[in-house]
PDB file of N, CA and C in Angstrom:
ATOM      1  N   UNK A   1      66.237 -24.430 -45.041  1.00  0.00           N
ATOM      2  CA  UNK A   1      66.486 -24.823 -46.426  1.00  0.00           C
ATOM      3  C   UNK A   1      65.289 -24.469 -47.305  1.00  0.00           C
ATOM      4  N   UNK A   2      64.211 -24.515 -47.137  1.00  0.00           N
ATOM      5  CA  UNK A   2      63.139 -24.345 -47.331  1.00  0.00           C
ATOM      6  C   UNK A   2      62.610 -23.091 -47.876  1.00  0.00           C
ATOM      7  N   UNK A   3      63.218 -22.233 -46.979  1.00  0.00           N
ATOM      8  CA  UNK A   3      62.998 -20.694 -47.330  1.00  0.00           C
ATOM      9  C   UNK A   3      64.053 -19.884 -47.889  1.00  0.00           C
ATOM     10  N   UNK A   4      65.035 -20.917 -48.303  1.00  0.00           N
ATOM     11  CA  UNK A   4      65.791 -20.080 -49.740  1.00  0.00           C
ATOM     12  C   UNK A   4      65.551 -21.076 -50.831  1.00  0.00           C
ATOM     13  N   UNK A   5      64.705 -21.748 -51.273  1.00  0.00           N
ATOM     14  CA  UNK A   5      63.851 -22.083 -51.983  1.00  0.00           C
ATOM     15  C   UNK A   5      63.059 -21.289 -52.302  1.00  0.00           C
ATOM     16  N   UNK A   6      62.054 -21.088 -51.497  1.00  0.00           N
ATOM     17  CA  UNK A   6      61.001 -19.889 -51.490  1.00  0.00           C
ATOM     18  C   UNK A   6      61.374 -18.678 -51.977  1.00  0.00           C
ATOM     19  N   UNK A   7      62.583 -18.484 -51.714  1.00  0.00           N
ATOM     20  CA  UNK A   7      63.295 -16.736 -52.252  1.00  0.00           C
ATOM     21  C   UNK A   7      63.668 -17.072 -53.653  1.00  0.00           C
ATOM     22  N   UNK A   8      64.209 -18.256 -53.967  1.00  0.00           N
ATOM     23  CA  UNK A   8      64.526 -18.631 -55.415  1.00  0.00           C
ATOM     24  C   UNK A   8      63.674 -18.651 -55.538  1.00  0.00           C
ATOM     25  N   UNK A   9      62.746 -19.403 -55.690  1.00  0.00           N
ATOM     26  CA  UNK A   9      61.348 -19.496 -56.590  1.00  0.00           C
ATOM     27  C   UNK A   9      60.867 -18.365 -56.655  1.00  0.00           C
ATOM     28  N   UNK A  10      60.373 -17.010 -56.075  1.00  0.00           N
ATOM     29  CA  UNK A  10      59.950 -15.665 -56.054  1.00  0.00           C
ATOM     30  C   UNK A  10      60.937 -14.975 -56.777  1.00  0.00           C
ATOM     31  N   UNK A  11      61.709 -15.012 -56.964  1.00  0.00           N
ATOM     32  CA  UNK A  11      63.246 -14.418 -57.893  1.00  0.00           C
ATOM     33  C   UNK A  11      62.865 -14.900 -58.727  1.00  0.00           C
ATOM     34  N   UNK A  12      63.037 -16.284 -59.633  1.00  0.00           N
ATOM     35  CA  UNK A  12      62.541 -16.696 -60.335  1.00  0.00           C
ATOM     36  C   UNK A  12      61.807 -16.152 -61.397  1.00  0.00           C
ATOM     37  N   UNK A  13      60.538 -16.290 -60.319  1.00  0.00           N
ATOM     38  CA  UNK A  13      59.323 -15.687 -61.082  1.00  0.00           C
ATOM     39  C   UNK A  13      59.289 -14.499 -61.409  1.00  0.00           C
ATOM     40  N   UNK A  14      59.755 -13.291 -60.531  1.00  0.00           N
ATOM     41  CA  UNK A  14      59.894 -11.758 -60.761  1.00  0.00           C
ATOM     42  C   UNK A  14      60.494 -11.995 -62.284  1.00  0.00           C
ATOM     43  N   UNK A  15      61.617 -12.529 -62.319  1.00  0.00           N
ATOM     44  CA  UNK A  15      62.735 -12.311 -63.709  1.00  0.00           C
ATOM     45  C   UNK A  15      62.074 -12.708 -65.084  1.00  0.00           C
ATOM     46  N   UNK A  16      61.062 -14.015 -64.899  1.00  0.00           N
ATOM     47  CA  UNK A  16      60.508 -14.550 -66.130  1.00  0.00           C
ATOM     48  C   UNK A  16      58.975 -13.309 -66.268  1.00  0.00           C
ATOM     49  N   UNK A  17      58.334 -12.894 -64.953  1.00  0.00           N
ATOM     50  CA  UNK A  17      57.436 -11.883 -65.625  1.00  0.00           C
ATOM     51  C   UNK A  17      57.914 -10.837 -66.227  1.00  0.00           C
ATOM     52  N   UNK A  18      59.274 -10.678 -65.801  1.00  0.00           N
ATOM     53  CA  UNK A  18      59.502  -9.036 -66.619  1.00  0.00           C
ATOM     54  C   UNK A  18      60.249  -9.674 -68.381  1.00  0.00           C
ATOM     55  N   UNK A  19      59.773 -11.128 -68.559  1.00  0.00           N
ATOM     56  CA  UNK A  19      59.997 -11.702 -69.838  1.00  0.00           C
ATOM     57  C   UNK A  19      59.493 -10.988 -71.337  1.00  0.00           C
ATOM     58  N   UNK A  20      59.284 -10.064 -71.962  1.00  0.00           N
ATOM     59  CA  UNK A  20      58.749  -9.642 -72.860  1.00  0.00           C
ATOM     60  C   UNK A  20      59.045  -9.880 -73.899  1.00  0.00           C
ATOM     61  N   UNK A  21      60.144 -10.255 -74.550  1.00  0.00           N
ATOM     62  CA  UNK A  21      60.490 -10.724 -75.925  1.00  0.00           C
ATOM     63  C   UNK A  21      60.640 -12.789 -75.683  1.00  0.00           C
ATOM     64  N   UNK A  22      60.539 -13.080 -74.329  1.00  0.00           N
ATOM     65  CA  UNK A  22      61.179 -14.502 -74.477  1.00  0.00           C
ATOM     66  C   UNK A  22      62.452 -15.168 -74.275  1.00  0.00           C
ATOM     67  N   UNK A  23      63.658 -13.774 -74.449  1.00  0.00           N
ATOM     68  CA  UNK A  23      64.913 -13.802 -74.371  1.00  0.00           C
ATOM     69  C   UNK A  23      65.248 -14.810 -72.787  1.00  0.00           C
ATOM     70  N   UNK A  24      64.361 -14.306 -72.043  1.00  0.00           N
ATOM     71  CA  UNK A  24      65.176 -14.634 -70.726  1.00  0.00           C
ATOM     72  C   UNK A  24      64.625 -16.491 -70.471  1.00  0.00           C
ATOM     73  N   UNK A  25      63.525 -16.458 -70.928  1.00  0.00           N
ATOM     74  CA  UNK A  25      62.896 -17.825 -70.562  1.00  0.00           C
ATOM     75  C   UNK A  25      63.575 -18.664 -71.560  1.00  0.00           C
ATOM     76  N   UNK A  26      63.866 -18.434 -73.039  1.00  0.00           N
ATOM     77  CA  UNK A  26      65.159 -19.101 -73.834  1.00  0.00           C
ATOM     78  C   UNK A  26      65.750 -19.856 -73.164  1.00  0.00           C
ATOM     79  N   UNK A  27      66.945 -18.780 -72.935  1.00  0.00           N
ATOM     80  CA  UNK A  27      68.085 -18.800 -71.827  1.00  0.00           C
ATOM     81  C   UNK A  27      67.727 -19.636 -71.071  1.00  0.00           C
ATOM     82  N   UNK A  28      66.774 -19.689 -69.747  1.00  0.00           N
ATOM     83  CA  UNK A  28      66.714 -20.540 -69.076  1.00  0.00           C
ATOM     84  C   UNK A  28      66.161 -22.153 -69.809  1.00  0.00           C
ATOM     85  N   UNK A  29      65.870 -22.427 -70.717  1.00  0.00           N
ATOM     86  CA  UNK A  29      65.559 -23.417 -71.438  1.00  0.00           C
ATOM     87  C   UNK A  29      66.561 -23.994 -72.019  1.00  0.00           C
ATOM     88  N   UNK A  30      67.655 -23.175 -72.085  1.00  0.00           N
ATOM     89  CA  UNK A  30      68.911 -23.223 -72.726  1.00  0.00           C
ATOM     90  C   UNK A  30      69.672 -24.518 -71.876  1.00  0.00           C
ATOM     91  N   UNK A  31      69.731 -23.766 -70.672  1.00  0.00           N
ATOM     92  CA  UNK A  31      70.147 -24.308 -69.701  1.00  0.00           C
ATOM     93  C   UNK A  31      69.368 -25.811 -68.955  1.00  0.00           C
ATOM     94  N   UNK A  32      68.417 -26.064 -69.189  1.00  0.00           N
ATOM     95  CA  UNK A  32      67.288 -27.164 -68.829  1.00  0.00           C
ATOM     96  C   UNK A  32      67.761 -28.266 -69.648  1.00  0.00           C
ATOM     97  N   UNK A  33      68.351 -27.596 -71.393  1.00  0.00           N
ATOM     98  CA  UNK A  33      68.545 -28.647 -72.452  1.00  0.00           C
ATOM     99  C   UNK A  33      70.301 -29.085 -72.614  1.00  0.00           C
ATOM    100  N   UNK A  34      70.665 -28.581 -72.043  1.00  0.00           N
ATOM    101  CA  UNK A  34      72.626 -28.469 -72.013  1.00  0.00           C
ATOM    102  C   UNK A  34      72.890 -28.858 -70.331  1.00  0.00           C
ATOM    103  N   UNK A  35      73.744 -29.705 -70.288  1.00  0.00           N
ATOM    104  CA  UNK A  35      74.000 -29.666 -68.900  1.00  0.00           C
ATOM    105  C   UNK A  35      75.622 -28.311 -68.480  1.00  0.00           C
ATOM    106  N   UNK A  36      76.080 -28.312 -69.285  1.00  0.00           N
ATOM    107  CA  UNK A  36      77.133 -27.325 -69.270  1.00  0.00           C
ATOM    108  C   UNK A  36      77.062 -26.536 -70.202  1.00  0.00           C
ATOM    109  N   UNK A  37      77.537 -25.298 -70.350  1.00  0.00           N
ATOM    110  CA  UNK A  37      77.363 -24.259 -71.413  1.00  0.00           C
ATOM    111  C   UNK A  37      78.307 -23.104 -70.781  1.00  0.00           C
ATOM    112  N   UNK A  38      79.301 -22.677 -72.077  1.00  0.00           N
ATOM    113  CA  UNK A  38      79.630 -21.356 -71.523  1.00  0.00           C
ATOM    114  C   UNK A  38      78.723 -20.082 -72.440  1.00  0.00           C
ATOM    115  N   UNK A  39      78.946 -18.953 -72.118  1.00  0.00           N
ATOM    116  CA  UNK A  39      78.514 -18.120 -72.379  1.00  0.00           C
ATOM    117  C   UNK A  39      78.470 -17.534 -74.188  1.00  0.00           C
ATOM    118  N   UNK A  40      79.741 -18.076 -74.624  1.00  0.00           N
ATOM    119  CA  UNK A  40      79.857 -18.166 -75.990  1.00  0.00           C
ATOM    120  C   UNK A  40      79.185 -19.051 -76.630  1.00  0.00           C
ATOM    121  N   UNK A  41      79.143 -20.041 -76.639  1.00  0.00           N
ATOM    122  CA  UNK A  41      78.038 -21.171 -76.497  1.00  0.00           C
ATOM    123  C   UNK A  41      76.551 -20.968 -76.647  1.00  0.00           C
ATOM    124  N   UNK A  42      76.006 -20.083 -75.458  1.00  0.00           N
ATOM    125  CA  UNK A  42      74.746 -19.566 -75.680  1.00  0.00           C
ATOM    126  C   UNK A  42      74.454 -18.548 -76.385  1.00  0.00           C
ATOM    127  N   UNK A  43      75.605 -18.052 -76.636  1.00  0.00           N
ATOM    128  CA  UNK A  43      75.399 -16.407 -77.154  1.00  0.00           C
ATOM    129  C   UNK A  43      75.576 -16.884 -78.633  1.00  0.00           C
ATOM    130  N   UNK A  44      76.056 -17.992 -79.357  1.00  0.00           N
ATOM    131  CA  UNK A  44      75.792 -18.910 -80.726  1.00  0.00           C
ATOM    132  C   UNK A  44      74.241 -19.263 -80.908  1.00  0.00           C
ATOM    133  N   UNK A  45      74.182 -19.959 -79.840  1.00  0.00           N
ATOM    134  CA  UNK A  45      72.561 -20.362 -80.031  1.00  0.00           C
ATOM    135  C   UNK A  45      71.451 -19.349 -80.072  1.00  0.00           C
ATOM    136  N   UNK A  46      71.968 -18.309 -79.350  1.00  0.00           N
ATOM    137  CA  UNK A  46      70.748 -17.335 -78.914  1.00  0.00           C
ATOM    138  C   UNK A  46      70.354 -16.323 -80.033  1.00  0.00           C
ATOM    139  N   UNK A  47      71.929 -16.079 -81.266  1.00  0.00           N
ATOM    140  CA  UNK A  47      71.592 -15.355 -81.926  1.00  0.00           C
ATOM    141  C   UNK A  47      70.961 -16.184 -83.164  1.00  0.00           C
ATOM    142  N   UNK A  48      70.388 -17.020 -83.139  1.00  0.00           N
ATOM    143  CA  UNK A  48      69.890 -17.589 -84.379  1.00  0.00           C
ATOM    144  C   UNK A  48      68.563 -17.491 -83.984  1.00  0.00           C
ATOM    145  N   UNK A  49      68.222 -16.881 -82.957  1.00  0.00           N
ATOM    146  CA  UNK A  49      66.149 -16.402 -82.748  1.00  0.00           C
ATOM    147  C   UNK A  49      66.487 -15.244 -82.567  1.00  0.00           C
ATOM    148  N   UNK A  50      67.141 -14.871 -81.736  1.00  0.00           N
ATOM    149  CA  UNK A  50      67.320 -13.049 -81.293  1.00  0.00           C
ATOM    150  C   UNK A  50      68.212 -12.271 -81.941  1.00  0.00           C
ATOM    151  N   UNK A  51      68.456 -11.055 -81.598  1.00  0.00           N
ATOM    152  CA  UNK A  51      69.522 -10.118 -82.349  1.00  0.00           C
ATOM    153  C   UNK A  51      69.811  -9.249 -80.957  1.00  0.00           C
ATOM    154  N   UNK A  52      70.949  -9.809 -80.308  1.00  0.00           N
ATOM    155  CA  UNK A  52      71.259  -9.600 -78.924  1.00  0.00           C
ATOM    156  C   UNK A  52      72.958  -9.577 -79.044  1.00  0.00           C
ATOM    157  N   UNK A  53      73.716  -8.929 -78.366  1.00  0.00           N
ATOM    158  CA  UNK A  53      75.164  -8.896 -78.104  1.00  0.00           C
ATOM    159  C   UNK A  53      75.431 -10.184 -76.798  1.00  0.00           C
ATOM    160  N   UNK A  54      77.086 -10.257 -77.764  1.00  0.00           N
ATOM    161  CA  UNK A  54      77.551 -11.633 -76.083  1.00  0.00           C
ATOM    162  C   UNK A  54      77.778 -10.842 -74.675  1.00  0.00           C
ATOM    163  N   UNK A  55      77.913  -9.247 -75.049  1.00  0.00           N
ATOM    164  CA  UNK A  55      77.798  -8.589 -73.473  1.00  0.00           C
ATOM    165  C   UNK A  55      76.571  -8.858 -72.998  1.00  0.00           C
ATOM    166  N   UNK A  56      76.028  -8.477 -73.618  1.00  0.00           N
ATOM    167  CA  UNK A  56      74.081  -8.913 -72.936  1.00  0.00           C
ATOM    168  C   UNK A  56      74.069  -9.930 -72.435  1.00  0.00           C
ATOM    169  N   UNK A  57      74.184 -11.175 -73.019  1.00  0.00           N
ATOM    170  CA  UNK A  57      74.263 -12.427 -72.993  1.00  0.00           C
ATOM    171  C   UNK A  57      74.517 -12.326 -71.353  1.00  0.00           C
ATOM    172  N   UNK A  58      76.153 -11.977 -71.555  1.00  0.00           N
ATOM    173  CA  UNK A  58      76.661 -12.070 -70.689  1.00  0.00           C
ATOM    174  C   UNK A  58      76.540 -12.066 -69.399  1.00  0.00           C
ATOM    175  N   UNK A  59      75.797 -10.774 -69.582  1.00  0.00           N
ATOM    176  CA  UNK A  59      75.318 -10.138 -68.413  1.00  0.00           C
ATOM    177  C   UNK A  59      73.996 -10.648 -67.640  1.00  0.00           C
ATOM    178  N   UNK A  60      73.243 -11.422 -68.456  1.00  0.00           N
ATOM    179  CA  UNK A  60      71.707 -12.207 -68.051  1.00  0.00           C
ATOM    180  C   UNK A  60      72.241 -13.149 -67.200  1.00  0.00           C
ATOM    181  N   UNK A  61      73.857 -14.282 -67.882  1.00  0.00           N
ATOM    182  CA  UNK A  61      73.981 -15.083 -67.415  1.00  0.00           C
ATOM    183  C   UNK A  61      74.791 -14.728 -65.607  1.00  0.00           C
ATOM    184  N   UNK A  62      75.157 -13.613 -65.283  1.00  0.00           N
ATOM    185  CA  UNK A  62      75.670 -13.326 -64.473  1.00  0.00           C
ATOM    186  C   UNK A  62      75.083 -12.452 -63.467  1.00  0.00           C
ATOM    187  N   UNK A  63      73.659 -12.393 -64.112  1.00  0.00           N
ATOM    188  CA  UNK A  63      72.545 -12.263 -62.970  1.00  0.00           C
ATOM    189  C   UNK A  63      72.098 -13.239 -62.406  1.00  0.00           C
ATOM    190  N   UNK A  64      71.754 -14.557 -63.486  1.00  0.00           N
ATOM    191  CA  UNK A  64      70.839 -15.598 -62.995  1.00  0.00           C
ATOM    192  C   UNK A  64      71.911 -16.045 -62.268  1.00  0.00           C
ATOM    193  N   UNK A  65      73.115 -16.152 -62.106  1.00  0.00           N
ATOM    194  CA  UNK A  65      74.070 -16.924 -61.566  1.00  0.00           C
ATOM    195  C   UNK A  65      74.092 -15.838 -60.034  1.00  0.00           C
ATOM    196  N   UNK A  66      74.189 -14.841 -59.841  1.00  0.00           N
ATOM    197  CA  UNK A  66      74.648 -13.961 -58.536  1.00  0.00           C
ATOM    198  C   UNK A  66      73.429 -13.783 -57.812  1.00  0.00           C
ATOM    199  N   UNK A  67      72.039 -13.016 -58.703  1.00  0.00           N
ATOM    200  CA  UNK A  67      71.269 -12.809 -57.656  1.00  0.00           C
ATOM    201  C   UNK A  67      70.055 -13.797 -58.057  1.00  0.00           C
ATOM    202  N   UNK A  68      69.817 -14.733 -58.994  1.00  0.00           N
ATOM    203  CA  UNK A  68      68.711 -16.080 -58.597  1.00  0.00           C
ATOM    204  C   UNK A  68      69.623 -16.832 -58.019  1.00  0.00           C
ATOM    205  N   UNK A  69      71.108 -17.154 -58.408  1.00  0.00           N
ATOM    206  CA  UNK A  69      71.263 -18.573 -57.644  1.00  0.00           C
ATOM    207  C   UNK A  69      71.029 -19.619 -58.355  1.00  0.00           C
ATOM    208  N   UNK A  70      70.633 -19.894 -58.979  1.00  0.00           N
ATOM    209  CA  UNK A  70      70.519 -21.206 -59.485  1.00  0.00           C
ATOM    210  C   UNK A  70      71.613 -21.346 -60.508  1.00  0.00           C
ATOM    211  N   UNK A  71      72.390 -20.723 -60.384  1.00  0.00           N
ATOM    212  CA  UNK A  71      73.875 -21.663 -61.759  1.00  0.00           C
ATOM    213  C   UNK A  71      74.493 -22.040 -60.752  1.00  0.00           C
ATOM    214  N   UNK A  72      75.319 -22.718 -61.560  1.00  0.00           N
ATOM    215  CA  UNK A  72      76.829 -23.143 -60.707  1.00  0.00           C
ATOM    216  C   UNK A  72      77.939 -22.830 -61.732  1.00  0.00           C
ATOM    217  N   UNK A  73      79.377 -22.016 -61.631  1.00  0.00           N
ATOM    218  CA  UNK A  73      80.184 -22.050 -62.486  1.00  0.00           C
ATOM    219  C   UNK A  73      81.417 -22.887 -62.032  1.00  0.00           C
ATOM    220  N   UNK A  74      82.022 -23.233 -62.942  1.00  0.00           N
ATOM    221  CA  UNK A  74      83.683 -23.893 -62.845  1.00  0.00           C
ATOM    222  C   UNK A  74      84.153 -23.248 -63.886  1.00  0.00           C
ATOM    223  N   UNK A  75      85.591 -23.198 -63.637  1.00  0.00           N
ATOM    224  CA  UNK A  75      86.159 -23.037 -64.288  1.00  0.00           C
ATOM    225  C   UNK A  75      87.925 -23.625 -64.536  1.00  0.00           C
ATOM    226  N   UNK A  76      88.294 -24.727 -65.422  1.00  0.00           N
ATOM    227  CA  UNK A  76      89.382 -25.245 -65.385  1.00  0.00           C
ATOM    228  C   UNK A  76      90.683 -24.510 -64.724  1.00  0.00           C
ATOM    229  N   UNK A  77      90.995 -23.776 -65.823  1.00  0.00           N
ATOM    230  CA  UNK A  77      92.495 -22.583 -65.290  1.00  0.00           C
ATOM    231  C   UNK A  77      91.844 -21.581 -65.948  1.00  0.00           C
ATOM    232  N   UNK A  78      92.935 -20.433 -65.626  1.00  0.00           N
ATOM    233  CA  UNK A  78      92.269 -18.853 -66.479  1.00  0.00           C
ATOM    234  C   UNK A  78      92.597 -18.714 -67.415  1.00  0.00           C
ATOM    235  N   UNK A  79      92.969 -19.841 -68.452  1.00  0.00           N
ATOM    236  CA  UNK A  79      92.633 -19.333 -70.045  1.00  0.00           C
ATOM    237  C   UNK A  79      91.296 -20.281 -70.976  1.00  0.00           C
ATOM    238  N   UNK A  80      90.712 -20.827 -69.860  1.00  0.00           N
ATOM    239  CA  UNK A  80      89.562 -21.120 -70.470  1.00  0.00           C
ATOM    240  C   UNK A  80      88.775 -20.774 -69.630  1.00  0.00           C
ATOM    241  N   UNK A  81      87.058 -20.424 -70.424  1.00  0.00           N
ATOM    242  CA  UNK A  81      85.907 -19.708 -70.356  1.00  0.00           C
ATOM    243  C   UNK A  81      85.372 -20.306 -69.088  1.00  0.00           C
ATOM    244  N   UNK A  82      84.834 -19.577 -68.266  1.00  0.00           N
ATOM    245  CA  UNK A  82      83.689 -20.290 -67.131  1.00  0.00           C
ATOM    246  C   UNK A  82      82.683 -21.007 -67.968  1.00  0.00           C
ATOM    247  N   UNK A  83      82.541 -22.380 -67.736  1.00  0.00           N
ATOM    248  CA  UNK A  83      81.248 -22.992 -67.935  1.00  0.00           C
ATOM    249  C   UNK A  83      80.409 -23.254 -66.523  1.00  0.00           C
ATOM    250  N   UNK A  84      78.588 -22.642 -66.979  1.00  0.00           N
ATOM    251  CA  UNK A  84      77.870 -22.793 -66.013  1.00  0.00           C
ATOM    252  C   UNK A  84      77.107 -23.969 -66.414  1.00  0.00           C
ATOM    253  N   UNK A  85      76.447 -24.285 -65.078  1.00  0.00           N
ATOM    254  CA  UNK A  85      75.641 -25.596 -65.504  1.00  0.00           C
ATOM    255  C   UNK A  85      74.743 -25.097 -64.186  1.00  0.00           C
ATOM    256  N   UNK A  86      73.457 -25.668 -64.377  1.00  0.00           N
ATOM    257  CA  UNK A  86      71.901 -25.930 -63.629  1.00  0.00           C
ATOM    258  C   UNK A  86      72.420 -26.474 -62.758  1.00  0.00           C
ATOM    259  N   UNK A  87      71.859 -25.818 -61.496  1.00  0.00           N
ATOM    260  CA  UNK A  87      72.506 -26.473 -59.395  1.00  0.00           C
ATOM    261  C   UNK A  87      71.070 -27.630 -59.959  1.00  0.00           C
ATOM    262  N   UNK A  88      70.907 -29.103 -59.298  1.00  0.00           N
ATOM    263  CA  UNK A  88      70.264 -29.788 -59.901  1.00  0.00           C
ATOM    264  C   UNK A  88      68.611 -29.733 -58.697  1.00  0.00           C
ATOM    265  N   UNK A  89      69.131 -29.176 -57.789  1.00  0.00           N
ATOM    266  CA  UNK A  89      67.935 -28.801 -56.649  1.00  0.00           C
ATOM    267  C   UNK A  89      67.101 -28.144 -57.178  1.00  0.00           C
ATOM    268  N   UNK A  90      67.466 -27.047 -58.354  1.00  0.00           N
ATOM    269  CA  UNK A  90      66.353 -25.973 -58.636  1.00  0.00           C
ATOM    270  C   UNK A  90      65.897 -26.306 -60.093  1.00  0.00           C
ATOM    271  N   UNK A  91      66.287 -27.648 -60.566  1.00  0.00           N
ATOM    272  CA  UNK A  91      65.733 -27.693 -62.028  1.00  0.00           C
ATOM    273  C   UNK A  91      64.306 -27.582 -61.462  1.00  0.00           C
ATOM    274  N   UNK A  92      63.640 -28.409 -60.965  1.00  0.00           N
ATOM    275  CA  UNK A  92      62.318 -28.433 -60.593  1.00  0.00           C
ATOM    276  C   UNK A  92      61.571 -26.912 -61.002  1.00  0.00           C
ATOM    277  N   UNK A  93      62.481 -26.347 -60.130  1.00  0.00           N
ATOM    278  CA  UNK A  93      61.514 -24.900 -60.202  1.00  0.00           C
ATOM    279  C   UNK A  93      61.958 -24.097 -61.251  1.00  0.00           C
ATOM    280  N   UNK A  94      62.923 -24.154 -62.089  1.00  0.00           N
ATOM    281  CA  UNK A  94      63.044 -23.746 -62.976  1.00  0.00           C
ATOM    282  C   UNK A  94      61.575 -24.381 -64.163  1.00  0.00           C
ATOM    283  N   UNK A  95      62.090 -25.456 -64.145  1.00  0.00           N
ATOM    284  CA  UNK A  95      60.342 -26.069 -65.020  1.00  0.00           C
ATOM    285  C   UNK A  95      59.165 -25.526 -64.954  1.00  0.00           C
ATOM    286  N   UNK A  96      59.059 -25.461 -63.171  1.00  0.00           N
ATOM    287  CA  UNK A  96      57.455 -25.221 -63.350  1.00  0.00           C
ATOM    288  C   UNK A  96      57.429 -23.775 -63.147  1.00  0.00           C
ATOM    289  N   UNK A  97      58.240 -22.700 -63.164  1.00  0.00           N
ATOM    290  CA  UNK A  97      58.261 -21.394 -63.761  1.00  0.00           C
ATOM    291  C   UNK A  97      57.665 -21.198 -65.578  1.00  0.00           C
ATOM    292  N   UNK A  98      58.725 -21.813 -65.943  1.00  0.00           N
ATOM    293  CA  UNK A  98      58.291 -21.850 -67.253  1.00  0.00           C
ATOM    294  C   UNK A  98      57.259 -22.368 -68.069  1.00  0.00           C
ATOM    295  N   UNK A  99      56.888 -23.508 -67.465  1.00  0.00           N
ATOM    296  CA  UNK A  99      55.440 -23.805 -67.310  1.00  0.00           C
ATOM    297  C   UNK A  99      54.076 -23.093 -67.462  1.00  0.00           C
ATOM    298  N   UNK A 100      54.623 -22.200 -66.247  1.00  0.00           N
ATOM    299  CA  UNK A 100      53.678 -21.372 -65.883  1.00  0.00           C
ATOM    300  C   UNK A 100      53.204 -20.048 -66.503  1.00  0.00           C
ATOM    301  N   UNK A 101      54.643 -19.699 -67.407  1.00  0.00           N
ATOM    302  CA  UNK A 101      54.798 -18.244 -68.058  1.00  0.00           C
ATOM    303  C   UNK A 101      54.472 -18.992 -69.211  1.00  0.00           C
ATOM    304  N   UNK A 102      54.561 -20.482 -69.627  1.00  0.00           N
ATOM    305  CA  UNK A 102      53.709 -20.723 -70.942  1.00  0.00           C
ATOM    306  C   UNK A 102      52.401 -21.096 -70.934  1.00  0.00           C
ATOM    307  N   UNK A 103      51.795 -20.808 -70.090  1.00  0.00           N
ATOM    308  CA  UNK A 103      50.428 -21.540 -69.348  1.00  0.00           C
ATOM    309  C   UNK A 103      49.711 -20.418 -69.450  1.00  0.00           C
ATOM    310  N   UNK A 104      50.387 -18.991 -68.720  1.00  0.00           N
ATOM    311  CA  UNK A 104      49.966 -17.791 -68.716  1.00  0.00           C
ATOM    312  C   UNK A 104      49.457 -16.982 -70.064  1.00  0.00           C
ATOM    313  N   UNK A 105      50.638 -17.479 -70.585  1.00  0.00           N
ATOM    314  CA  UNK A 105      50.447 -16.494 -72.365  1.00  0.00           C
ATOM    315  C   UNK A 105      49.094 -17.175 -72.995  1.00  0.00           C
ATOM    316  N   UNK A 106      49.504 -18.146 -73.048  1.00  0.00           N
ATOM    317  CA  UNK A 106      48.692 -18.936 -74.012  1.00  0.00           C
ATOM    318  C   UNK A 106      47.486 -18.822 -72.906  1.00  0.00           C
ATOM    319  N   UNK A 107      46.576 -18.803 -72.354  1.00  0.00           N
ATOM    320  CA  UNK A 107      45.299 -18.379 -71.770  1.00  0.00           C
ATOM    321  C   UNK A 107      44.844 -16.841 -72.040  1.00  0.00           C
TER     322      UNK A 107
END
């Protein structure tokens, strides 16, 4: 159990260093402050700091979800949207990622 922790947390971190505008650490903040969210949802919020498409969006959210792992989706029936929400094991390390990439800049 332990050592897919360790692979999340190193995933993690790879994704927030290649952070250069902020977009991605947002997003994950997004998610820290909402317990559910679909993708339309964020892609409302996101364009009132950024100037980004809901494919983009889209597509961030369906990385962090396939290859970090840390979402969880449901979805009612198929005419409503997948909402994802934070697996609650990895808030931790979601925090002290971000933490750390705000710890980093600012030094």
């Amino acid at each position: 159990m332990d050592s897919i922790r360790s692979k999340i947390k190193r995933r993690l971190q790879r994704f927030i260093e290649l952070d250069v505008n902020g977009l991605r650490s947002f997003i994950l903040s997004k998610f820290l402050d909402t317990k559910e969210i679909t993708v339309d949802e964020l892609h409302t919020s996101i364009t009132k700091k950024y100037d980004i498409s809901r494919s983009a969006i889209a597509s961030m959210v369906g990385y962090i979800y396939s290859k970090i792992g840390v979402l969880r989706s449901h979805k009612e029936s198929y005419k409503t949207p997948i909402v994802y929400s934070l697996k609650e094991e990895y808030v931790d390390l979601i925090k002290k990622a971000l933490e750390s990439k705000t710890s980093n800049s600012a030094a």
